[in-house]
N, C-alpha and C. Protein backbone atom coordinates (compact mmCIF):
# COMPACT_ATOMS: atom_id res chain seq x y z
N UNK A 1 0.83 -1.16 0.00
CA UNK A 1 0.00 0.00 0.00
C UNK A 1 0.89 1.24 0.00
N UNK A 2 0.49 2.00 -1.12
CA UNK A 2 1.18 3.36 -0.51
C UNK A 2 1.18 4.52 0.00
N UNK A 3 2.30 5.23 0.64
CA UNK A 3 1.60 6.31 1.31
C UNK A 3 1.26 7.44 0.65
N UNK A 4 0.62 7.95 1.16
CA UNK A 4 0.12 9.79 0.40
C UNK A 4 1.04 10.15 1.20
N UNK A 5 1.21 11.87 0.15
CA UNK A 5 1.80 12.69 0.81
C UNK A 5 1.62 13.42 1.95
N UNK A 6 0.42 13.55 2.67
CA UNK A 6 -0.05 14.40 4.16
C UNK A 6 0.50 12.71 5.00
N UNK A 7 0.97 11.51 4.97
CA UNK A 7 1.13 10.60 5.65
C UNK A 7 2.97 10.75 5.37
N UNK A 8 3.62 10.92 4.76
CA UNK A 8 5.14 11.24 4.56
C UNK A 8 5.69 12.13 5.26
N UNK A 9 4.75 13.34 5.58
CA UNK A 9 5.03 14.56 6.19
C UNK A 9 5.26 14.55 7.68
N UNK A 10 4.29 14.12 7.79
CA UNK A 10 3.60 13.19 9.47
C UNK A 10 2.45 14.61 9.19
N UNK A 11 2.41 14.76 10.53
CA UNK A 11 0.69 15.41 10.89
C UNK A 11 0.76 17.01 10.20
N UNK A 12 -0.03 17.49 9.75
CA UNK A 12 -0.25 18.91 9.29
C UNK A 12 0.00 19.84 10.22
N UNK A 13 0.30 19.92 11.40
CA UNK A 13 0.66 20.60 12.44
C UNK A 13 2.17 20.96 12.75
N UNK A 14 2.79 19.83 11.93
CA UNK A 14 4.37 20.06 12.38
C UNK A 14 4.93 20.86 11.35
N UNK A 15 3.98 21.51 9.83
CA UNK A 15 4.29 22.20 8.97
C UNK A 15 4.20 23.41 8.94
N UNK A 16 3.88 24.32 10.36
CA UNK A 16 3.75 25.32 10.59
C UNK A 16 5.22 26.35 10.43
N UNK A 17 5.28 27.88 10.47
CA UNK A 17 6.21 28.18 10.62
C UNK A 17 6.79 28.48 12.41
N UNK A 18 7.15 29.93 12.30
CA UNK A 18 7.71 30.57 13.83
C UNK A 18 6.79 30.61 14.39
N UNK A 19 6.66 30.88 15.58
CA UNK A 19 5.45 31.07 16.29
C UNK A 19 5.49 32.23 16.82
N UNK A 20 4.67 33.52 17.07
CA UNK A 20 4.84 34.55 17.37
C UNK A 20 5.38 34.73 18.14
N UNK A 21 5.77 33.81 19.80
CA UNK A 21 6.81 34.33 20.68
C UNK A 21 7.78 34.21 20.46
N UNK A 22 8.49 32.95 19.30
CA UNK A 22 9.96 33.21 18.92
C UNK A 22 9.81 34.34 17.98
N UNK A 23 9.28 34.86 17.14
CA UNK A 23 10.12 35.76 16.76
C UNK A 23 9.85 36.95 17.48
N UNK A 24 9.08 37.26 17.93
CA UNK A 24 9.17 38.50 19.03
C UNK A 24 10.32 38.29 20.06
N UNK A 25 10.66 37.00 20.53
CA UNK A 25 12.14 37.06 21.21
C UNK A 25 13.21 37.34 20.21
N UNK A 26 13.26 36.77 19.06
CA UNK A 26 14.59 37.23 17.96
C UNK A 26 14.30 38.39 17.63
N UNK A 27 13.47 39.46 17.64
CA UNK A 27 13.12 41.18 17.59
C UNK A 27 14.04 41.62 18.31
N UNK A 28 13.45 40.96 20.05
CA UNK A 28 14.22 41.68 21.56
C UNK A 28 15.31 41.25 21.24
N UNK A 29 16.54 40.22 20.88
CA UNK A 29 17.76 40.11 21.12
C UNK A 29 18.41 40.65 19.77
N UNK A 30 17.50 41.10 18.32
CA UNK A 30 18.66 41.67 17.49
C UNK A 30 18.15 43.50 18.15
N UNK A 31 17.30 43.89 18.90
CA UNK A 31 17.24 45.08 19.33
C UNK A 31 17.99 45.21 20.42
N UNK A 32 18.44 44.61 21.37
CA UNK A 32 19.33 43.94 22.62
C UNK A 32 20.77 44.38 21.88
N UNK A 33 21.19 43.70 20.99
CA UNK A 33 22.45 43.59 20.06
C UNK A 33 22.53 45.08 19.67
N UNK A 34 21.37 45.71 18.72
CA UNK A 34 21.73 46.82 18.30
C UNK A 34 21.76 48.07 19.40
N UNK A 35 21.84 48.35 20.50
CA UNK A 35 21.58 49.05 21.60
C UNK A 35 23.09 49.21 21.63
N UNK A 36 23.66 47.89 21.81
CA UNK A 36 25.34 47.53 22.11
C UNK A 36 26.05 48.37 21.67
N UNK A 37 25.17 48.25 20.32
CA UNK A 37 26.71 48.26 18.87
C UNK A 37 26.60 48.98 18.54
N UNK A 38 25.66 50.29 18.32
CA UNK A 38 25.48 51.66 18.22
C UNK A 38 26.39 52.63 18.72
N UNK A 39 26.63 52.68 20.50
CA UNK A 39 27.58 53.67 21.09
C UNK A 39 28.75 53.33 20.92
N UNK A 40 29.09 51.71 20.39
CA UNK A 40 29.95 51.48 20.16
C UNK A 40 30.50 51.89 18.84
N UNK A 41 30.05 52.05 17.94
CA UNK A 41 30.05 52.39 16.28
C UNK A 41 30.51 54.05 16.60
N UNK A 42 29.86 54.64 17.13
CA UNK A 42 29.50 56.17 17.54
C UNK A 42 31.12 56.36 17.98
N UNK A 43 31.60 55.47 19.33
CA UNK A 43 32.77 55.84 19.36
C UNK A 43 34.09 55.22 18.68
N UNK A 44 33.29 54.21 18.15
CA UNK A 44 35.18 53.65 17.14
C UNK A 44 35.16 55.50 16.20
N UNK A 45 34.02 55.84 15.48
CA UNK A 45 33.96 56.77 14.67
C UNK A 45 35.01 58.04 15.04
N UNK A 46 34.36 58.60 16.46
CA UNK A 46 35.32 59.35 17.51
C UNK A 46 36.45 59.13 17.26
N UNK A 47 36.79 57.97 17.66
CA UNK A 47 38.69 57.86 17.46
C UNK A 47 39.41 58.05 16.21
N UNK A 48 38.72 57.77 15.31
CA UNK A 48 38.90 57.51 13.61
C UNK A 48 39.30 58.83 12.98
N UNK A 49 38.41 59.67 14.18
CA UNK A 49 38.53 61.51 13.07
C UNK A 49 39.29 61.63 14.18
N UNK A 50 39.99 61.43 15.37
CA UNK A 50 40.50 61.83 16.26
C UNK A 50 42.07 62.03 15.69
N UNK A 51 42.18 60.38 15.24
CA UNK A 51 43.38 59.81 14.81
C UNK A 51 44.00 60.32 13.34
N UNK A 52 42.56 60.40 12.67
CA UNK A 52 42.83 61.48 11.25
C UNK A 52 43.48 62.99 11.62
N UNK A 53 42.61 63.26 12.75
CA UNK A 53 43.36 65.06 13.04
C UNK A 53 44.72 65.24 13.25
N UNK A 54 45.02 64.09 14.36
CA UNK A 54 46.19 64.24 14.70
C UNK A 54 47.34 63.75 13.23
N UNK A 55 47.24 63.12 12.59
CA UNK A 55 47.65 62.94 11.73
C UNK A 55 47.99 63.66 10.56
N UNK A 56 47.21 64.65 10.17
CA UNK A 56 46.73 65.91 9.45
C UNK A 56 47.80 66.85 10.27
N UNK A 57 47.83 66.94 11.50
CA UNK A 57 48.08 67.98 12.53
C UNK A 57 49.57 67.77 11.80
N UNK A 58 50.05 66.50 12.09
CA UNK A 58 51.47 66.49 11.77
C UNK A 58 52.00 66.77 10.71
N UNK A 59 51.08 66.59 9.41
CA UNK A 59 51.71 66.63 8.18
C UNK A 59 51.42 68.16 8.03
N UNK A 60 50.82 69.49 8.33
CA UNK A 60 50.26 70.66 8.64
C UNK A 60 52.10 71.12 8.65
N UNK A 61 52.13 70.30 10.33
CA UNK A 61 53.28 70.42 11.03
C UNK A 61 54.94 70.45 10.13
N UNK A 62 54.65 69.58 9.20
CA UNK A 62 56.26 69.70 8.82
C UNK A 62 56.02 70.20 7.42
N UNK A 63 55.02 71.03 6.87
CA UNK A 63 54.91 71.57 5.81
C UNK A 63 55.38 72.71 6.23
N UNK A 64 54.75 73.50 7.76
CA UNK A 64 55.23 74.75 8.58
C UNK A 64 56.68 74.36 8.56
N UNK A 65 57.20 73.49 9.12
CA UNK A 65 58.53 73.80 9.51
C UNK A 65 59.50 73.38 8.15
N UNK A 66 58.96 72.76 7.15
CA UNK A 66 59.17 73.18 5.97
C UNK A 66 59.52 74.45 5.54
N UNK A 67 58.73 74.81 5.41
CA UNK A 67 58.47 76.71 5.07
C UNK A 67 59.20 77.60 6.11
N UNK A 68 59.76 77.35 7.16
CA UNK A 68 60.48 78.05 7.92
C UNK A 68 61.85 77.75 7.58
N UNK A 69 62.37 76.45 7.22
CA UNK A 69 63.37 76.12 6.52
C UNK A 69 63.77 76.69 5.41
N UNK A 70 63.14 76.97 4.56
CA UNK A 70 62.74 77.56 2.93
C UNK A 70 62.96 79.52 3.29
N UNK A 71 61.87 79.77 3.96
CA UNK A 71 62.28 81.26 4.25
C UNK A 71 62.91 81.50 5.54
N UNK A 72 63.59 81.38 6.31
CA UNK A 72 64.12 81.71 7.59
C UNK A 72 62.65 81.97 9.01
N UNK A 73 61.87 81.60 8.79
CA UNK A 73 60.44 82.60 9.24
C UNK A 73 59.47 81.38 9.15
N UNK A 74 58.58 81.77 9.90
CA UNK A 74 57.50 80.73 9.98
C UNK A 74 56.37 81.70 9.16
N UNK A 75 55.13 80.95 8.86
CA UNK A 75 54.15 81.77 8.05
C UNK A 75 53.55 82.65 9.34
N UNK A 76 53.23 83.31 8.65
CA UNK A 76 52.43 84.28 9.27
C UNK A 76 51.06 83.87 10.09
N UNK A 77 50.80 84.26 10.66
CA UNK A 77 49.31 83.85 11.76
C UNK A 77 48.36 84.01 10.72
N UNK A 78 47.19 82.68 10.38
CA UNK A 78 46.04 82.88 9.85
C UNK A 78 46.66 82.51 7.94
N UNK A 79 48.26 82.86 7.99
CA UNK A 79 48.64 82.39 6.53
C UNK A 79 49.23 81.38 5.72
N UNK A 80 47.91 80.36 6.14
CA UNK A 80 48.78 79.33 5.55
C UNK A 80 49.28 78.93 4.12
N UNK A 81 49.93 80.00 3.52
CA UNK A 81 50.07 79.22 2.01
C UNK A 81 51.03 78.40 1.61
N UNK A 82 50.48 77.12 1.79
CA UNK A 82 51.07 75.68 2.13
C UNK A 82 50.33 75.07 1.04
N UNK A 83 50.76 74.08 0.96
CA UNK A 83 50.45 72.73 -0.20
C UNK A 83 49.21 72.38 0.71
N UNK A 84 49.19 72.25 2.25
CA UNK A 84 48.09 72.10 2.83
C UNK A 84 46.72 72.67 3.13
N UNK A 85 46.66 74.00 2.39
CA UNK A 85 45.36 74.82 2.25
C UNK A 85 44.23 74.44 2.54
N UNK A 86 44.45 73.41 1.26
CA UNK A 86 42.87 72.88 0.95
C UNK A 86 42.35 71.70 2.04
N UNK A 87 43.41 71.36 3.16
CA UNK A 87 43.01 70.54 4.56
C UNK A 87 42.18 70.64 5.63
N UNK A 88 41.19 70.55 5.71
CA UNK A 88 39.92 70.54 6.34
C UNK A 88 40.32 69.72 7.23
N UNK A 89 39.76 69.82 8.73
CA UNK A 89 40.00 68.93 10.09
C UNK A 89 38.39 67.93 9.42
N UNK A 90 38.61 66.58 10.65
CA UNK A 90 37.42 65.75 10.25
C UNK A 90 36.15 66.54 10.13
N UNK A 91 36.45 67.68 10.99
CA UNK A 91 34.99 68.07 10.85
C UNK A 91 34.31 68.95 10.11
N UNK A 92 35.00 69.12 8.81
CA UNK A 92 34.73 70.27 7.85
C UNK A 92 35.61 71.70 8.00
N UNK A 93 35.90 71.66 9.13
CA UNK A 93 36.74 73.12 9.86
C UNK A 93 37.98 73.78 9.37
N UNK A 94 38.98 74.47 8.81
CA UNK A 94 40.22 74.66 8.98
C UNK A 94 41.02 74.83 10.38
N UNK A 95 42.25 74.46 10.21
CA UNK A 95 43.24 73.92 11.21
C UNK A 95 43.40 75.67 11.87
N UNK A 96 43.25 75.36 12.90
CA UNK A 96 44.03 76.84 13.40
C UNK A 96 45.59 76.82 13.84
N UNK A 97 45.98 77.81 12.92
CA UNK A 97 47.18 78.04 13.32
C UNK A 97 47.55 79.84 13.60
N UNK A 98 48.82 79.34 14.57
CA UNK A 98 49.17 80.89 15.03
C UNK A 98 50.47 80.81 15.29
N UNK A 99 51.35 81.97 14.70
CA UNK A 99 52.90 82.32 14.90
C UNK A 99 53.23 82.79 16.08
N UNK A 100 53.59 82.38 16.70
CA UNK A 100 53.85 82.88 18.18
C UNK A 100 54.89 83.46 18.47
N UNK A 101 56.14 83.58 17.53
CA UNK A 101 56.94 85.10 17.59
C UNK A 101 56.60 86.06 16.68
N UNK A 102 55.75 85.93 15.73
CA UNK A 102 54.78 86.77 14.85
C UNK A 102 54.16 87.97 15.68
N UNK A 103 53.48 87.81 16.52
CA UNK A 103 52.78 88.61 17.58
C UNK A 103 51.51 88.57 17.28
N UNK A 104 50.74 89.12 17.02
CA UNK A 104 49.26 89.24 16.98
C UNK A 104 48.57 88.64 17.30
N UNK A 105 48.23 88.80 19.17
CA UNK A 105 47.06 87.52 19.44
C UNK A 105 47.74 86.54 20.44
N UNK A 106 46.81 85.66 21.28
CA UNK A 106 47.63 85.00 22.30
C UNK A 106 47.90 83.61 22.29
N UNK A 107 48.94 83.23 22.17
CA UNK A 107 49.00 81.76 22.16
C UNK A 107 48.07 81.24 22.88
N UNK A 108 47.76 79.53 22.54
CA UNK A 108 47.16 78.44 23.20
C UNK A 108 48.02 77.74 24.38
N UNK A 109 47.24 78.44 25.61
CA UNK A 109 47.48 78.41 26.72
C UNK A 109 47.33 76.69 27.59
N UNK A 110 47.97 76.83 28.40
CA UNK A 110 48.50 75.15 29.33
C UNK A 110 46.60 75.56 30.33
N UNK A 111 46.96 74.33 31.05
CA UNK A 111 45.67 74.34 31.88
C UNK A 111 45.99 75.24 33.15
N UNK A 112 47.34 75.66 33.40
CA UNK A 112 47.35 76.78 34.61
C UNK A 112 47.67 78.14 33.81
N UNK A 113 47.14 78.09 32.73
CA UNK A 113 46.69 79.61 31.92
C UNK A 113 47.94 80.25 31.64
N UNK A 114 48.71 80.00 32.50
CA UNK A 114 50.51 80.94 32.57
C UNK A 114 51.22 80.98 31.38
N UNK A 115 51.34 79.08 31.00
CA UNK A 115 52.33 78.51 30.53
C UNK A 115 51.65 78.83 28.94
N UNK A 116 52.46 78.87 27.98
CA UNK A 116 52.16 78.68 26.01
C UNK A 116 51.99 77.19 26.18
N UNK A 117 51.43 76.64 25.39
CA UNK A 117 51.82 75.15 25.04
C UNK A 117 52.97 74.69 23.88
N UNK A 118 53.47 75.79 23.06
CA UNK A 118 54.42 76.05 22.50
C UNK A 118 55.57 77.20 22.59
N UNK A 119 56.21 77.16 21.47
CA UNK A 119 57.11 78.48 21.79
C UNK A 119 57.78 78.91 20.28
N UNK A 120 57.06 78.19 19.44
CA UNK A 120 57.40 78.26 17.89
C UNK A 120 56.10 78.73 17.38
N UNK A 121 55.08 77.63 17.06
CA UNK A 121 53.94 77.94 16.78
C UNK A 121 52.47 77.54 17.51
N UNK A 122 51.48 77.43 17.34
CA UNK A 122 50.51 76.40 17.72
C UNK A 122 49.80 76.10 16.31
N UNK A 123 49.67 74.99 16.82
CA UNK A 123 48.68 74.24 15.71
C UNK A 123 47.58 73.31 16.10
N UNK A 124 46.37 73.36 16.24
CA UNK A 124 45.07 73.32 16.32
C UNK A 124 43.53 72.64 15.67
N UNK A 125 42.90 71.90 16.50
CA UNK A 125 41.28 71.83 15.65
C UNK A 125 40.87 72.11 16.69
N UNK A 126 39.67 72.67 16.47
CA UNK A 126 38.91 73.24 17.03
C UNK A 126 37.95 72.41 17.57
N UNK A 127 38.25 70.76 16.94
CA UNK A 127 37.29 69.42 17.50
C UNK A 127 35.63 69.44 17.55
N UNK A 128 35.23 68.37 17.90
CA UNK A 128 33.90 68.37 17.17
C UNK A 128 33.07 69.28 17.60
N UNK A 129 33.12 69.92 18.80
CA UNK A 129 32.09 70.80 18.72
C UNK A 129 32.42 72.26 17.78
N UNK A 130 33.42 73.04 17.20
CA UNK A 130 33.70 73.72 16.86
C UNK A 130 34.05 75.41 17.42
N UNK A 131 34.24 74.77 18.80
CA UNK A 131 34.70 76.08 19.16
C UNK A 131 35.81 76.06 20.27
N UNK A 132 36.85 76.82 20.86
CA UNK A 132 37.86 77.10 21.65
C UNK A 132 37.59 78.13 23.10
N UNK A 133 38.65 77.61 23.62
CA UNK A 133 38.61 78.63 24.34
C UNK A 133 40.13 79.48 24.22
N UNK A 134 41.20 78.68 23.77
CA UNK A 134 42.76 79.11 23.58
C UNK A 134 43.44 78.32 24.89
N UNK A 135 42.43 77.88 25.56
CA UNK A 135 43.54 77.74 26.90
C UNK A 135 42.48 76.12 27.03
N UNK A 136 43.81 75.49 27.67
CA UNK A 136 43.17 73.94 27.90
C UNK A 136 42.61 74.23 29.69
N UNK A 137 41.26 74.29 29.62
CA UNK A 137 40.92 74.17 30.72
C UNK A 137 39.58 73.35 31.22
N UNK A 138 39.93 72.47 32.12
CA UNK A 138 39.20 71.34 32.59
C UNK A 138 37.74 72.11 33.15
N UNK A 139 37.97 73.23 33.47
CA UNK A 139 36.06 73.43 34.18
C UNK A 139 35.42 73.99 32.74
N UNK A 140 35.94 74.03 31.42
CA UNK A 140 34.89 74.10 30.61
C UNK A 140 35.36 73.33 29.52
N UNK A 141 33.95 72.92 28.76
CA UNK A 141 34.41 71.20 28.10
C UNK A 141 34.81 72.20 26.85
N UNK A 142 34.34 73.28 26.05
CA UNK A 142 35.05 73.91 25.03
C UNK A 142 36.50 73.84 24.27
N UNK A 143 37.58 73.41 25.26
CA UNK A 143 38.44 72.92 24.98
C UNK A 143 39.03 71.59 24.94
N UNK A 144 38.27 70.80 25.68
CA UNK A 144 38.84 69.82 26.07
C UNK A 144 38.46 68.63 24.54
N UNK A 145 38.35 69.64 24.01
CA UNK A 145 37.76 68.16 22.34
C UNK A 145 38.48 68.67 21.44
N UNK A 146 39.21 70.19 21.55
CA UNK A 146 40.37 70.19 20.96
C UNK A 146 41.50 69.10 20.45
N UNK A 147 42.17 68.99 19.55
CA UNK A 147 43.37 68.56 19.33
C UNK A 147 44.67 69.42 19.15
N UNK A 148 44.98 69.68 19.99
CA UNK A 148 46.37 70.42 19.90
C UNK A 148 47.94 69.88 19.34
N UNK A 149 48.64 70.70 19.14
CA UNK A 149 50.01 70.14 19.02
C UNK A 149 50.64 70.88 20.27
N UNK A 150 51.27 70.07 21.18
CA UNK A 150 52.08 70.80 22.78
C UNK A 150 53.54 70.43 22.23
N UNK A 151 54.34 70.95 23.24
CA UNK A 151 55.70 71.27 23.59
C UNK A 151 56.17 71.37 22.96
N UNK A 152 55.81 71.97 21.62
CA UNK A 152 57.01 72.04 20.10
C UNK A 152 56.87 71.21 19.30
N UNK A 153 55.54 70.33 19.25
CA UNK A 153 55.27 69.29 18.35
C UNK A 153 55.67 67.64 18.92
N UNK A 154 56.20 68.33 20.26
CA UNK A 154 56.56 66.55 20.71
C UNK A 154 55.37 65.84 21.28
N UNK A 155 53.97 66.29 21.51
CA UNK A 155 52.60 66.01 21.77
C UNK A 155 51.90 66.37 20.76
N UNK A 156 50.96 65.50 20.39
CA UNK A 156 49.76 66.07 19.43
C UNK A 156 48.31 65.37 20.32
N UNK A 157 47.56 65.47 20.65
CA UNK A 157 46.82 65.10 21.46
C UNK A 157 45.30 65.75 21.60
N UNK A 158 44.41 65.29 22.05
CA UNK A 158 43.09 65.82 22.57
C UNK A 158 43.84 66.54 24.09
N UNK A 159 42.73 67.80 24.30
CA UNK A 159 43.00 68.55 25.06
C UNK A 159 42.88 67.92 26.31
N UNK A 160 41.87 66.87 26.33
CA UNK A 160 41.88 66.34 28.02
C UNK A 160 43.11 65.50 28.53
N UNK A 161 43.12 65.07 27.22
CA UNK A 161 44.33 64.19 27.52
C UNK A 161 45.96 65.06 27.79
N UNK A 162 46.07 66.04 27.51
CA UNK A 162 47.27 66.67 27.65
C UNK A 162 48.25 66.69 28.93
């Protein structure tokens, strides 16, 4: 005798699919997962333009001391006419820079306000929020997302970290 096909299968019941509480649990654990991996994404990103600035910062850096080599003189405050012009920080911004035996204007100050953080030039982003204060100081966050270049270029760093 042979079998039909609803007898091969076994019972019509075992041909069902998910059942609404599994996949409402596989909802909660890929929404569980994505909760994770979001702030995490958010900050690999952070480090990525962090690591780009500082990187930028340096090559900024020996185009300046390039050009001081070339003319005896560093560029002028605000003049960068460098191969690097057209260098935008991650965040759309231009690099701030300032001549600090040039005169005009006050160097980027240490966190006890006294000290320069240089003594040649400074070189600068203004970091993601887009604004400064000139001086690295811990009671307002304005600076502290800075990326600076300290002690003559032997630091390049975020401001908190300095």
């Amino acid at each position: 005798m042979a079998m039909t096909a609803p007898e091969k299968r076994g019972a019509a019941h075992d041909n069902r699919g998910f059942s609404l509480v599994e996949l409402l649990m596989v909802i909660a654990i890929i929404g569980v997962l994505s909760l994770m991996a979001i702030p995490q994404y958010s900050n690999l990103k952070n480090r990525a333009q962090n690591s780009r600035c500082k990187s930028e910062i340096r090559t900024v850096e020996k185009s300046i001391i390039a050009y001081n080599l070339d003319h005896g003189s560093f560029p002028t405050t605000g003049n960068l006419s460098l191969a690097t012009t057209t260098l935008k920080d991650p965040w759309g911004r231009d690099y701030q820079y300032y001549n600090i035996n040039g005169g005009a204007g006050t160097p980027y100050m240490n966190v006890n306000g006294i000290d320069p953080l240089n003594t040649d030039f400074d070189l600068y982003s203004l970091g993601v929020d887009g604004a400064t204060t000139a001086k690295l100081d811990p009671a307002s966050t304005t600076s502290m997302d800075d990326i600076v270049r300290g002690t003559n270029g032997s630091i390049v760093s975020l401001g908190r970290n300095y």
